[in-house]
PDB file of N, CA and C in Angstrom:
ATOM      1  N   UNK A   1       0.814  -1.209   0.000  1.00  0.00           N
ATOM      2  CA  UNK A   1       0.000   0.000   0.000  1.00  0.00           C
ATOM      3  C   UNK A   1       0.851   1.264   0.000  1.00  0.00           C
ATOM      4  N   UNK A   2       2.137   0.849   0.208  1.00  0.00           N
ATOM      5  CA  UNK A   2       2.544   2.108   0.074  1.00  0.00           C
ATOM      6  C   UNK A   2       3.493   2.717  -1.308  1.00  0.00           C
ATOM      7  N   UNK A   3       3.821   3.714  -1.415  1.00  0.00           N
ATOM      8  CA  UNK A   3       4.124   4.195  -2.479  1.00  0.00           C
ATOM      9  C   UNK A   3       6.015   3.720  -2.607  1.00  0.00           C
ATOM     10  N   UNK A   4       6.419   4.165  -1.379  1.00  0.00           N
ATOM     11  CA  UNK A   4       7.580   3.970  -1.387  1.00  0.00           C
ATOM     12  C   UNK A   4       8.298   2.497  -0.961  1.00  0.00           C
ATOM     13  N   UNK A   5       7.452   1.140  -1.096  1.00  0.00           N
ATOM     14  CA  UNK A   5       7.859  -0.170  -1.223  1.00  0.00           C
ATOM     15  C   UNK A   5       8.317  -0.692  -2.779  1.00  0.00           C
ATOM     16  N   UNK A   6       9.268  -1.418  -3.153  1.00  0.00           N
ATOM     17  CA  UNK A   6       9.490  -2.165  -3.826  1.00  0.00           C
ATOM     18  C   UNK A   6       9.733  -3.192  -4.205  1.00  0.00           C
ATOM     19  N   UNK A   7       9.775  -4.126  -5.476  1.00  0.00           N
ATOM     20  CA  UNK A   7       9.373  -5.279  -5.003  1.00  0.00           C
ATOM     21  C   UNK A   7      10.016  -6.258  -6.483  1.00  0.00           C
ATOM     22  N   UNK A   8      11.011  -6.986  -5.838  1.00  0.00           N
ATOM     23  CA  UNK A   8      11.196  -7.598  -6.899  1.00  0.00           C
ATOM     24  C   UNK A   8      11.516  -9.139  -6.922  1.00  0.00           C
ATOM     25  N   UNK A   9      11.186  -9.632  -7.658  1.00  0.00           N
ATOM     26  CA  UNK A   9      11.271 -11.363  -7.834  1.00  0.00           C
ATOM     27  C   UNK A   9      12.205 -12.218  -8.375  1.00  0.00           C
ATOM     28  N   UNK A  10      12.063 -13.255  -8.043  1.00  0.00           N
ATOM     29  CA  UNK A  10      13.401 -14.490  -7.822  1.00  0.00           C
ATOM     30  C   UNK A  10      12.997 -15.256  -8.090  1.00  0.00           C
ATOM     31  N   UNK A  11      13.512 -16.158  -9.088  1.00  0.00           N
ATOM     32  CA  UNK A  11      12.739 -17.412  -9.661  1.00  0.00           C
ATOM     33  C   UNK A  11      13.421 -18.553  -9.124  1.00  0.00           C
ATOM     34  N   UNK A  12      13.142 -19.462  -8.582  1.00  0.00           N
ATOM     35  CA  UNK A  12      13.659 -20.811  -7.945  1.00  0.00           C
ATOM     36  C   UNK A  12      12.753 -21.872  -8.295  1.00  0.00           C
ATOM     37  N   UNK A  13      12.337 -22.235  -9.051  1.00  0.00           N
ATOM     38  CA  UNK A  13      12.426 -23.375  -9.918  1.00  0.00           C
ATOM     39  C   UNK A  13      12.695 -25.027  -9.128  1.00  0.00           C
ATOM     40  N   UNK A  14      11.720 -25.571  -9.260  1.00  0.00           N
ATOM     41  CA  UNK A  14      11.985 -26.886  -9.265  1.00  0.00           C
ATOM     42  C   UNK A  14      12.295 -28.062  -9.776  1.00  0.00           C
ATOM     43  N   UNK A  15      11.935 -27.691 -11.175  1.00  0.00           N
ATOM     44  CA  UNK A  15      11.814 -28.324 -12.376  1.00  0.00           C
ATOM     45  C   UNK A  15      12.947 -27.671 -13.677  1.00  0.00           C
ATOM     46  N   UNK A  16      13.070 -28.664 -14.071  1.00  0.00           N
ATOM     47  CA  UNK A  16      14.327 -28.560 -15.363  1.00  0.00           C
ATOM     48  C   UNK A  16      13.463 -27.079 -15.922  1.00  0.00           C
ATOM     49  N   UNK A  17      14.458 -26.025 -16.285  1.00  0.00           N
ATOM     50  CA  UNK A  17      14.210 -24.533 -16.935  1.00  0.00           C
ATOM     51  C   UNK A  17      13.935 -25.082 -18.348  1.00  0.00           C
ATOM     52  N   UNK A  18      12.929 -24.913 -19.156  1.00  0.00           N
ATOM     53  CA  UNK A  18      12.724 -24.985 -20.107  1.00  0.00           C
ATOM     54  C   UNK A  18      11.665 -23.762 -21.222  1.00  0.00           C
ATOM     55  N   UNK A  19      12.050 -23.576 -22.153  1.00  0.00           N
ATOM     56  CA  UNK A  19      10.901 -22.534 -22.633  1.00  0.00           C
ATOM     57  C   UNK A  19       9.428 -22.950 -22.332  1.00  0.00           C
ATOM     58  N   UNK A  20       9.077 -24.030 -22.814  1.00  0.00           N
ATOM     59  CA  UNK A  20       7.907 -23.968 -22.605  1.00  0.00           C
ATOM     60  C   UNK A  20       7.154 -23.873 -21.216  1.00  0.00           C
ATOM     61  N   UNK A  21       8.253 -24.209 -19.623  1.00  0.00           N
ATOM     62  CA  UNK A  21       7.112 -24.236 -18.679  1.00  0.00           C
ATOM     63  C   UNK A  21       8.279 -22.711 -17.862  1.00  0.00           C
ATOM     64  N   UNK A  22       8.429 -21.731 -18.510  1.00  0.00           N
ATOM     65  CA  UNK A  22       8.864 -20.705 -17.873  1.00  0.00           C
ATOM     66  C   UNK A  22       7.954 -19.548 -18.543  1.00  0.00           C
ATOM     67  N   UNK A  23       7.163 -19.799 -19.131  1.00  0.00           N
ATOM     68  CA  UNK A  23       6.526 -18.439 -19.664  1.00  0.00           C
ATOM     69  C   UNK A  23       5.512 -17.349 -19.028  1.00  0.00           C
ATOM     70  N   UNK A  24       5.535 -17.836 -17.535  1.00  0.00           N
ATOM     71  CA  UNK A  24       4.614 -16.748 -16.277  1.00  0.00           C
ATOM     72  C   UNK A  24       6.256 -15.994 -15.969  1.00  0.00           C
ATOM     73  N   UNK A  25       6.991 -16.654 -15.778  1.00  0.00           N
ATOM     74  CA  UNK A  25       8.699 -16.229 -15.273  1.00  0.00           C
ATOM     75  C   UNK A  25       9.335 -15.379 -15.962  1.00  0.00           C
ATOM     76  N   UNK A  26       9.443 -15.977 -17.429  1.00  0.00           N
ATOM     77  CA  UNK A  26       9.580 -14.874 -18.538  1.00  0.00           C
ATOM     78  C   UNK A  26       8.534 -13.482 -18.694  1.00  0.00           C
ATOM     79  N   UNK A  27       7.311 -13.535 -18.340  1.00  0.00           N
ATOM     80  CA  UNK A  27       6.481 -12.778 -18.406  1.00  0.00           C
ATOM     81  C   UNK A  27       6.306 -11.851 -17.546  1.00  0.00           C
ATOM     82  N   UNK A  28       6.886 -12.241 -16.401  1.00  0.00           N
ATOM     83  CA  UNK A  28       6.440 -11.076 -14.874  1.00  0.00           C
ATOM     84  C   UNK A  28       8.399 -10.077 -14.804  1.00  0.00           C
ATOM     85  N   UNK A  29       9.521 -11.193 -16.003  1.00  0.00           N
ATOM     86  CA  UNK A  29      10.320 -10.573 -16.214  1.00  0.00           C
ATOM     87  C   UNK A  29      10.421  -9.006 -16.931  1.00  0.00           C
ATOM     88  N   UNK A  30       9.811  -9.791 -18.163  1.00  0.00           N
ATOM     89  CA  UNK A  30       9.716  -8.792 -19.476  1.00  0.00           C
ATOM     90  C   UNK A  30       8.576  -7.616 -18.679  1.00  0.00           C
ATOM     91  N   UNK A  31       8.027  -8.084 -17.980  1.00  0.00           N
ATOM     92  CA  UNK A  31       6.945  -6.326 -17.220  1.00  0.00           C
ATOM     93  C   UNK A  31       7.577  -5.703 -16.550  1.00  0.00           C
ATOM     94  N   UNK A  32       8.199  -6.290 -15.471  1.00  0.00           N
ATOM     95  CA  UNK A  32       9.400  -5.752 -14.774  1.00  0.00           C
ATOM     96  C   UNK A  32      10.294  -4.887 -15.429  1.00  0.00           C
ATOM     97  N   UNK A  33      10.397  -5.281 -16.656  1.00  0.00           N
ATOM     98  CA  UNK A  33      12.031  -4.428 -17.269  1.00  0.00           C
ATOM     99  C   UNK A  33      11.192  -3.624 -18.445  1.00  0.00           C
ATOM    100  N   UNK A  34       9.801  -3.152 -18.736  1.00  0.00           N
ATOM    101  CA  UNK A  34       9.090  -2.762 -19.531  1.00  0.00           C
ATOM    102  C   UNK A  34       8.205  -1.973 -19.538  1.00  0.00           C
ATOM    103  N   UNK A  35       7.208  -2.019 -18.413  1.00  0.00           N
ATOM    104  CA  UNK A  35       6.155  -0.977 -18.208  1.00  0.00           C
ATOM    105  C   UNK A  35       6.397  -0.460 -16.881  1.00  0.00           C
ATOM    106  N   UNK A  36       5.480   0.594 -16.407  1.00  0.00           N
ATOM    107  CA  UNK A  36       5.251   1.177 -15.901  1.00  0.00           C
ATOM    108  C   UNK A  36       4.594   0.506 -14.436  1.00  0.00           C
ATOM    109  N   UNK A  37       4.113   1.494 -13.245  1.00  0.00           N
ATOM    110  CA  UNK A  37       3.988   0.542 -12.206  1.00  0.00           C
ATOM    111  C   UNK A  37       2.666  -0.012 -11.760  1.00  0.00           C
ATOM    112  N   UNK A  38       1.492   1.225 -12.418  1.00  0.00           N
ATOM    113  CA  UNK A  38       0.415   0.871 -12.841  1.00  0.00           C
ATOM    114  C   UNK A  38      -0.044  -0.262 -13.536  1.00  0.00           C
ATOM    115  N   UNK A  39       0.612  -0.480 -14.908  1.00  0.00           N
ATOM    116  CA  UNK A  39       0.451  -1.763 -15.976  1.00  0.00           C
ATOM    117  C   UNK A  39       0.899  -2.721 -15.026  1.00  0.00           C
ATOM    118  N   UNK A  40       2.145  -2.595 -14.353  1.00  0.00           N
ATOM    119  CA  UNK A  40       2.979  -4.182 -14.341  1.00  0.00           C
ATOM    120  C   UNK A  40       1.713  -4.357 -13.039  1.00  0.00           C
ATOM    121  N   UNK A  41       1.588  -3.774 -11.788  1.00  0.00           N
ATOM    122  CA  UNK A  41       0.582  -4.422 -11.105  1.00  0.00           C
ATOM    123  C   UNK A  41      -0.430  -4.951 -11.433  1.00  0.00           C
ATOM    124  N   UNK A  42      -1.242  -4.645 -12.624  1.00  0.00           N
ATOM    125  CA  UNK A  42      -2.468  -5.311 -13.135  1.00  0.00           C
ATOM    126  C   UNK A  42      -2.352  -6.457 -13.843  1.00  0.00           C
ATOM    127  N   UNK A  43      -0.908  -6.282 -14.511  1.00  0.00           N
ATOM    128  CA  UNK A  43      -0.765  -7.537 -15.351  1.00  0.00           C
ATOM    129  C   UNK A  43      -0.302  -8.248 -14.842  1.00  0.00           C
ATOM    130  N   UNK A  44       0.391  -8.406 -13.637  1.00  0.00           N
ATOM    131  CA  UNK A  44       1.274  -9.503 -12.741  1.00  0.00           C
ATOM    132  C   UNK A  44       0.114  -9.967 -11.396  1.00  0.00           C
ATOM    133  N   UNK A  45      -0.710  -9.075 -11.690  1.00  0.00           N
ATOM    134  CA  UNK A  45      -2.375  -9.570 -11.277  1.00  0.00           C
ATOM    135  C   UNK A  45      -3.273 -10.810 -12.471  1.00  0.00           C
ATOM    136  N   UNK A  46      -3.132 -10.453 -13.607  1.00  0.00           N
ATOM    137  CA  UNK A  46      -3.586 -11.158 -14.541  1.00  0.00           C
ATOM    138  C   UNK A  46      -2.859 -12.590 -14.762  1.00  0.00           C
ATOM    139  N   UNK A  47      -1.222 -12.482 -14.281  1.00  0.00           N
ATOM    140  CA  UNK A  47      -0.594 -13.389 -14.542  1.00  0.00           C
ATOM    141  C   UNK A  47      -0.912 -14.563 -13.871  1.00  0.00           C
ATOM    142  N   UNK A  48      -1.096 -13.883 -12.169  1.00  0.00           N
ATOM    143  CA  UNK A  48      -0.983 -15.071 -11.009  1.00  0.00           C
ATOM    144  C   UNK A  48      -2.012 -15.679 -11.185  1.00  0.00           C
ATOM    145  N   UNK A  49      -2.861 -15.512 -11.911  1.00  0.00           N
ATOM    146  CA  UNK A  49      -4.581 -16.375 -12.198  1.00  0.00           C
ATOM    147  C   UNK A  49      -4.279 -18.044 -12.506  1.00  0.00           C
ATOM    148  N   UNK A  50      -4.591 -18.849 -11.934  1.00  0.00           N
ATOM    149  CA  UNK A  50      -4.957 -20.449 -12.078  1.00  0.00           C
ATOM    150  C   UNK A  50      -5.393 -20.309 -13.378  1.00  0.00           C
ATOM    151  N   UNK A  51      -6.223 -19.829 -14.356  1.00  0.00           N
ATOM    152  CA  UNK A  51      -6.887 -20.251 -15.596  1.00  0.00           C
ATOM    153  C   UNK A  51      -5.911 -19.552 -16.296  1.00  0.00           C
ATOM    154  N   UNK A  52      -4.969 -18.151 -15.649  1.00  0.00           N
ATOM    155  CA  UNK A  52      -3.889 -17.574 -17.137  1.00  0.00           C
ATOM    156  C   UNK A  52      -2.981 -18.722 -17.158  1.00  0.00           C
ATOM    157  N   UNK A  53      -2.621 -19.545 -16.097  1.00  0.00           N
ATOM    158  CA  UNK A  53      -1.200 -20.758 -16.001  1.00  0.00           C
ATOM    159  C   UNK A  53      -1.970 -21.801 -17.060  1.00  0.00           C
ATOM    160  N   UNK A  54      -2.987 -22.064 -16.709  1.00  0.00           N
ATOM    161  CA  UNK A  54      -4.200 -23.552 -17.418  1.00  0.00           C
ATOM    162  C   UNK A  54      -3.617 -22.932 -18.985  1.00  0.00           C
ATOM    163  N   UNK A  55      -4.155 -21.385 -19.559  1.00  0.00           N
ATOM    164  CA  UNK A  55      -4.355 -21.476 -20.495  1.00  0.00           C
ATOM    165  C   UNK A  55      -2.725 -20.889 -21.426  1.00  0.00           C
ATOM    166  N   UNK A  56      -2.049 -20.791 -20.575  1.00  0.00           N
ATOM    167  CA  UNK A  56      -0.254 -20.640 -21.064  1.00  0.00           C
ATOM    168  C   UNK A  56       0.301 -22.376 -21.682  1.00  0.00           C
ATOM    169  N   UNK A  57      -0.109 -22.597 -20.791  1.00  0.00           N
ATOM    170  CA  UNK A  57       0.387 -24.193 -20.448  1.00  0.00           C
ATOM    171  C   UNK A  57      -0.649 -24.824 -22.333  1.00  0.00           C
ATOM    172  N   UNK A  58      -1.292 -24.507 -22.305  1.00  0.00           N
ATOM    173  CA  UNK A  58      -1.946 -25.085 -23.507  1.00  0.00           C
ATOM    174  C   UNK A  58      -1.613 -24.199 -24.783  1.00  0.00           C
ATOM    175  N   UNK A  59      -0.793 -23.401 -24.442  1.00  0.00           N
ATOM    176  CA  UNK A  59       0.212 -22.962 -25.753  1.00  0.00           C
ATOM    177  C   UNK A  59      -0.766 -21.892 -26.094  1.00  0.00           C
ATOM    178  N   UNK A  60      -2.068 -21.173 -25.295  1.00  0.00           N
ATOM    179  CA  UNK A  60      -1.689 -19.821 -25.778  1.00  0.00           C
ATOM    180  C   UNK A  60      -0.967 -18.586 -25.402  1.00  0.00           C
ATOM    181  N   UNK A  61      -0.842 -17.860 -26.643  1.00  0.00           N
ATOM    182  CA  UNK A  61       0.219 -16.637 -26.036  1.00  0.00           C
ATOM    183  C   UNK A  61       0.542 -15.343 -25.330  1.00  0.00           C
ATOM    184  N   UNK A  62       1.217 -15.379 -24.634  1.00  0.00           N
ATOM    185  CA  UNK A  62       1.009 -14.448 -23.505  1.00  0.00           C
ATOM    186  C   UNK A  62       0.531 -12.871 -24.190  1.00  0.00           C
ATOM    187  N   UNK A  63       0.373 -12.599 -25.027  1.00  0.00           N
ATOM    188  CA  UNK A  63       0.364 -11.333 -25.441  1.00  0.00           C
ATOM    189  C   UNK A  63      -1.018 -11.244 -25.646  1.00  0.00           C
ATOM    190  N   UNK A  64      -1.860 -12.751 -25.587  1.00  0.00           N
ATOM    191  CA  UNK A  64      -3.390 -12.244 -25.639  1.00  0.00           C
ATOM    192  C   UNK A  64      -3.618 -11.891 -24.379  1.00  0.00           C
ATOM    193  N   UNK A  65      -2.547 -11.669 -22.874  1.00  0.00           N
ATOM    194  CA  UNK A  65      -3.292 -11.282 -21.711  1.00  0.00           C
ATOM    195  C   UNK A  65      -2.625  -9.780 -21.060  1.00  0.00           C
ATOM    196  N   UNK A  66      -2.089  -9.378 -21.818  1.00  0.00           N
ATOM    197  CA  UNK A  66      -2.089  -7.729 -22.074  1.00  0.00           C
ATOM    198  C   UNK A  66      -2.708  -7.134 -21.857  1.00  0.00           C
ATOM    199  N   UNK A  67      -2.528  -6.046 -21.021  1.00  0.00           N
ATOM    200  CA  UNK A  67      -3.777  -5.295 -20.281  1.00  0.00           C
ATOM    201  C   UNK A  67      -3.642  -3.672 -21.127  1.00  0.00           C
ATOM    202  N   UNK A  68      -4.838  -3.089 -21.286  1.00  0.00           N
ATOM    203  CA  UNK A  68      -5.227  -1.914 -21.837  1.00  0.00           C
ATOM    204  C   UNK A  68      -3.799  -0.921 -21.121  1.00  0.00           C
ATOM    205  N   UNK A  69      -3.202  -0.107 -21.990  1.00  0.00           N
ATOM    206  CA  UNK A  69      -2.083   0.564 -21.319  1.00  0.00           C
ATOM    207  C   UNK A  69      -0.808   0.250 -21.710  1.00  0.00           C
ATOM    208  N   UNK A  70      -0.843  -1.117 -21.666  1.00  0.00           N
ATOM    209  CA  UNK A  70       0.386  -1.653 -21.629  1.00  0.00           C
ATOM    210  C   UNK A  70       1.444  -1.365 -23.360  1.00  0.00           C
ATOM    211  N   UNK A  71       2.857  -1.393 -23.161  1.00  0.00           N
ATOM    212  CA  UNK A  71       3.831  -0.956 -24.229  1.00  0.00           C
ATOM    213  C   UNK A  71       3.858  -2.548 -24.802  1.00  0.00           C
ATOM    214  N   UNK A  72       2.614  -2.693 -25.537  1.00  0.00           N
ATOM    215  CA  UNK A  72       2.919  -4.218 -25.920  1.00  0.00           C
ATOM    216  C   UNK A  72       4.120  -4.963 -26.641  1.00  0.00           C
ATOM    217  N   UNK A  73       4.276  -3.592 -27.759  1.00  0.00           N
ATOM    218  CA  UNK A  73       4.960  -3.946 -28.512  1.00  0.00           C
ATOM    219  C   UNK A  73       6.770  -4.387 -27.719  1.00  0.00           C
ATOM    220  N   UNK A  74       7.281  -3.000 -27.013  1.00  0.00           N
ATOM    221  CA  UNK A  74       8.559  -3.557 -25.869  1.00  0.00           C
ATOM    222  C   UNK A  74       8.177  -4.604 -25.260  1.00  0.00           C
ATOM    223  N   UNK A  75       7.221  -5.161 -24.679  1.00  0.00           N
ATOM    224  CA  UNK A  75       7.011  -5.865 -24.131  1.00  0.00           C
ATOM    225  C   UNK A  75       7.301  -7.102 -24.257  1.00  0.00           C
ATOM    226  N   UNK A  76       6.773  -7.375 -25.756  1.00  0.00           N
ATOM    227  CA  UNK A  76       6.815  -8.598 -26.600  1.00  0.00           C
ATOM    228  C   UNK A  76       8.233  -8.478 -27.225  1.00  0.00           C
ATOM    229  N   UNK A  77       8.765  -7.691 -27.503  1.00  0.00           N
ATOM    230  CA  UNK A  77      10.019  -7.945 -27.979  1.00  0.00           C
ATOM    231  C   UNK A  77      11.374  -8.309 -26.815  1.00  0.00           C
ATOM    232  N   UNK A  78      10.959  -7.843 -25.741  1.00  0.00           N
ATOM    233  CA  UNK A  78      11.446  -8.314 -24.140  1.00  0.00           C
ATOM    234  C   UNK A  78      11.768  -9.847 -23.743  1.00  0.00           C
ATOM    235  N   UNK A  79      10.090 -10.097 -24.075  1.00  0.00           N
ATOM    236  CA  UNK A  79       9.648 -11.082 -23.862  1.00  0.00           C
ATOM    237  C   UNK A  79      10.255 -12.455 -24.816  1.00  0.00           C
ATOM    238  N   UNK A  80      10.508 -12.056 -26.325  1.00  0.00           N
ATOM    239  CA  UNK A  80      10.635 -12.916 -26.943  1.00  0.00           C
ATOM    240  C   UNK A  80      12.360 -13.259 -27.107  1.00  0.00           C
ATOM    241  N   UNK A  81      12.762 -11.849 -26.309  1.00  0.00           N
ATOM    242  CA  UNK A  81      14.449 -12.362 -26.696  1.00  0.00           C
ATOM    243  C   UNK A  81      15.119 -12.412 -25.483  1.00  0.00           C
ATOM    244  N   UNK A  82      14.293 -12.599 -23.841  1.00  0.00           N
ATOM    245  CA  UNK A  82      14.724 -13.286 -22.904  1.00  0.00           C
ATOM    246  C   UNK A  82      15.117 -14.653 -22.901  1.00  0.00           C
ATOM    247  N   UNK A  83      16.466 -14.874 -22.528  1.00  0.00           N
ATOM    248  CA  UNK A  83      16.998 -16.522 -22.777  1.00  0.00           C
ATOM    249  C   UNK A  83      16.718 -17.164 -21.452  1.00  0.00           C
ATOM    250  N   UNK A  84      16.858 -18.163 -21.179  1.00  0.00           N
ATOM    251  CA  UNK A  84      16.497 -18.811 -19.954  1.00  0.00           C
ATOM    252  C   UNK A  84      17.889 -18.739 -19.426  1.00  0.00           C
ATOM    253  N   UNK A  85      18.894 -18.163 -19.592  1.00  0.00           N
ATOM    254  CA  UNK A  85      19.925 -17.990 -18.493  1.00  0.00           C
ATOM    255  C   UNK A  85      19.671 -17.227 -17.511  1.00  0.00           C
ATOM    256  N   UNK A  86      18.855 -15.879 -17.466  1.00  0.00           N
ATOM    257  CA  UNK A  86      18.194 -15.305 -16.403  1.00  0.00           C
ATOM    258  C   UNK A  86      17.566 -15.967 -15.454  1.00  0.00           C
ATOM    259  N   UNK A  87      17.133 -17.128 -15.633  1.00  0.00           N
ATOM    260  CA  UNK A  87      16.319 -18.174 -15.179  1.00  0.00           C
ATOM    261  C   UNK A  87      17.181 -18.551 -14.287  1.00  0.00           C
ATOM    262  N   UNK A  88      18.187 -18.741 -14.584  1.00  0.00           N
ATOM    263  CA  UNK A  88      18.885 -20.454 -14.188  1.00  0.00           C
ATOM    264  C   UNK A  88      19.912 -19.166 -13.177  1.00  0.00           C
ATOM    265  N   UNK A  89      20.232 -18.349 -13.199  1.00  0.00           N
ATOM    266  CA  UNK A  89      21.144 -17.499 -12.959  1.00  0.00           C
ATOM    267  C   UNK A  89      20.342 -17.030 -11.293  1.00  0.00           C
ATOM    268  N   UNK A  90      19.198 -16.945 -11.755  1.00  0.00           N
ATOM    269  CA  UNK A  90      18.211 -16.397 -10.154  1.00  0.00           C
ATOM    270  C   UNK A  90      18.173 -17.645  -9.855  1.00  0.00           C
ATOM    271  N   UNK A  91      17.765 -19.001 -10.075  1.00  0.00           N
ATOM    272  CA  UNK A  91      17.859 -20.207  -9.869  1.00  0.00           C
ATOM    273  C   UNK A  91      18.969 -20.776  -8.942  1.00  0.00           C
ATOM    274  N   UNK A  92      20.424 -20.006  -9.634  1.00  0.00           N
ATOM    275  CA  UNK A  92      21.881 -20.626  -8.751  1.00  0.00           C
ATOM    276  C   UNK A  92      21.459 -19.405  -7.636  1.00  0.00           C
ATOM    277  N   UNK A  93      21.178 -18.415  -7.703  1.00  0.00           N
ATOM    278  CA  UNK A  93      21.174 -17.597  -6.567  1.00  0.00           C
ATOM    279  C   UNK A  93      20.461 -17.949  -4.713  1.00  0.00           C
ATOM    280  N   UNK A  94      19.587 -18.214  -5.526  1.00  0.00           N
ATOM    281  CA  UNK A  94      18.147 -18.593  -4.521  1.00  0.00           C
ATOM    282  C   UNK A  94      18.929 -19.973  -3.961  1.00  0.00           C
ATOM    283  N   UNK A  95      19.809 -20.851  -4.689  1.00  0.00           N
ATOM    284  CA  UNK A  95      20.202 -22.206  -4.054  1.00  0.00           C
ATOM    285  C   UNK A  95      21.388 -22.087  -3.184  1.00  0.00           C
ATOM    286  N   UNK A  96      22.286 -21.514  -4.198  1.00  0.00           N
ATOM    287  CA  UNK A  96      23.912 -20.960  -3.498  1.00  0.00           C
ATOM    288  C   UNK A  96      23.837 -20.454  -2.671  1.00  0.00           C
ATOM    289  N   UNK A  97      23.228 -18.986  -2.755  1.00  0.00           N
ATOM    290  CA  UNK A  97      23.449 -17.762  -1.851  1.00  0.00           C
ATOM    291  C   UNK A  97      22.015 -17.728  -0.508  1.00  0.00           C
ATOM    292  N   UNK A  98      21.201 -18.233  -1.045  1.00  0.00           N
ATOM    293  CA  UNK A  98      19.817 -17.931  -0.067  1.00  0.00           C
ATOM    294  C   UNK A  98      20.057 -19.165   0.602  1.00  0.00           C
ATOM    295  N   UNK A  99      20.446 -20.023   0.227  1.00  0.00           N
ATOM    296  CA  UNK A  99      20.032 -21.628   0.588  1.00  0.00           C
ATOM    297  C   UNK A  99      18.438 -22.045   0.310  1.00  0.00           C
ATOM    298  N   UNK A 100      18.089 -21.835  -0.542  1.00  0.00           N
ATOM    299  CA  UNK A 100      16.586 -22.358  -0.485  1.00  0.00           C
ATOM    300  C   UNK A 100      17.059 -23.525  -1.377  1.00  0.00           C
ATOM    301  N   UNK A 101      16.120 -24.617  -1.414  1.00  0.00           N
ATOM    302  CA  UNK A 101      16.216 -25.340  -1.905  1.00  0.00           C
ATOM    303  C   UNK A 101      15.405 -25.598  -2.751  1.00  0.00           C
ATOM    304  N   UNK A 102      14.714 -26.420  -3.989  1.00  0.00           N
ATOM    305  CA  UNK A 102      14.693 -26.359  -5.447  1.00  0.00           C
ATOM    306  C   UNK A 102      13.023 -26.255  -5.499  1.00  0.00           C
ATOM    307  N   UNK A 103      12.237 -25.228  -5.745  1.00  0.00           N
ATOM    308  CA  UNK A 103      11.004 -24.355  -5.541  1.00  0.00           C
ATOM    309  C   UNK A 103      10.551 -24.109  -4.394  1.00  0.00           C
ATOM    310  N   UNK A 104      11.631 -23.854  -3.385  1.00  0.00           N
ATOM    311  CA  UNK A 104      11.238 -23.757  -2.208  1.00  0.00           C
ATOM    312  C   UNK A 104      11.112 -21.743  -2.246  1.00  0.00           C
ATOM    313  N   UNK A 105       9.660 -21.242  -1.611  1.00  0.00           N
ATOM    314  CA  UNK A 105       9.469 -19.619  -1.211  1.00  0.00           C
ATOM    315  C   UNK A 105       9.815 -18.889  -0.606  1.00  0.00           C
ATOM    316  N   UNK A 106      10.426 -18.503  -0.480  1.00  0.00           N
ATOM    317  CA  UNK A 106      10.667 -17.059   0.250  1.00  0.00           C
ATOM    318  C   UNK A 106      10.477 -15.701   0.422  1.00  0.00           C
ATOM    319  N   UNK A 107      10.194 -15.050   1.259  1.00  0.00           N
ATOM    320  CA  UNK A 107      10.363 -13.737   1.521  1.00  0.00           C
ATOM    321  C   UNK A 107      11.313 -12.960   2.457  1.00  0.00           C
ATOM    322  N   UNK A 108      11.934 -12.359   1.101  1.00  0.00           N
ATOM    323  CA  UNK A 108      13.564 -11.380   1.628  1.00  0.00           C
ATOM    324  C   UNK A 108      13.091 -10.064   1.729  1.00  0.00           C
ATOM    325  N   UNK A 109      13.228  -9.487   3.227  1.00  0.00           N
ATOM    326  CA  UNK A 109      13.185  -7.640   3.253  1.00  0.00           C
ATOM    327  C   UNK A 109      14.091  -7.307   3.578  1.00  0.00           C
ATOM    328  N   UNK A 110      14.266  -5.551   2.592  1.00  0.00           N
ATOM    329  CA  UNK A 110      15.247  -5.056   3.130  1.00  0.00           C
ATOM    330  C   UNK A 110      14.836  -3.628   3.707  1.00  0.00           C
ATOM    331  N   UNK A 111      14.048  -3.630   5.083  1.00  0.00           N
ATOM    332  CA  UNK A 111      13.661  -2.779   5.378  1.00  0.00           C
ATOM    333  C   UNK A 111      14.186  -1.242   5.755  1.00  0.00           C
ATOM    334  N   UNK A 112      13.937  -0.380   6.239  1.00  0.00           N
ATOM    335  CA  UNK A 112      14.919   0.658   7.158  1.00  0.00           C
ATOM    336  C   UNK A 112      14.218   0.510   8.548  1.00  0.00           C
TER     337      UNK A 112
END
């Protein structure tokens, strides 16, 4: 609720990184590094939905869940030339450095 929190995400993975079952990961990436703070909250609202994962997972594409506002076009070009080393890179982080272990959650603050 407040203005001056921020908030950013870590992918830890349980499962072998692959294109096809990283595309909520790739997606909450490419908003992150793309829109604005308005868009990315609505769309990283749209993302976390049970039926947007159902209907990713059945191969449709993330760009039909684009919200009014949004810089589709950066978005999609973000989106399409993210490699899964970003993946695997927050992946060694979260294991090495956090100790979590392989899709295990966390929450890190760095308060004042």
């Amino acid at each position: 609720t407040s203005s001056h929190t921020r908030v950013g995400i870590l992918n830890n993975p349980s499962s072998k990184i692959k294109e096809d079952n990283t595309a909520i990961a790739r997606g909450i990436l490419a908003a992150f590094l793309t829109q604005n703070n308005s868009n990315l909250k609505s769309f990283l609202s749209k993302l976390s939905k049970e039926e947007t994962a159902k209907s990713l997972a059945a191969g449709t594409k993330i760009v039909k869940f684009l919200i009014p506002g949004m810089d589709g076009d950066t978005f999609e070009k973000k989106y399409n030339t993210l490699g899964l080393d970003v993946i695997k890179t927050h992946q060694m982080f979260c294991q090495d450095v956090l100790k979590l272990l392989p899709g295990q959650i966390a929450v890190i603050s760095n308060g004042r």
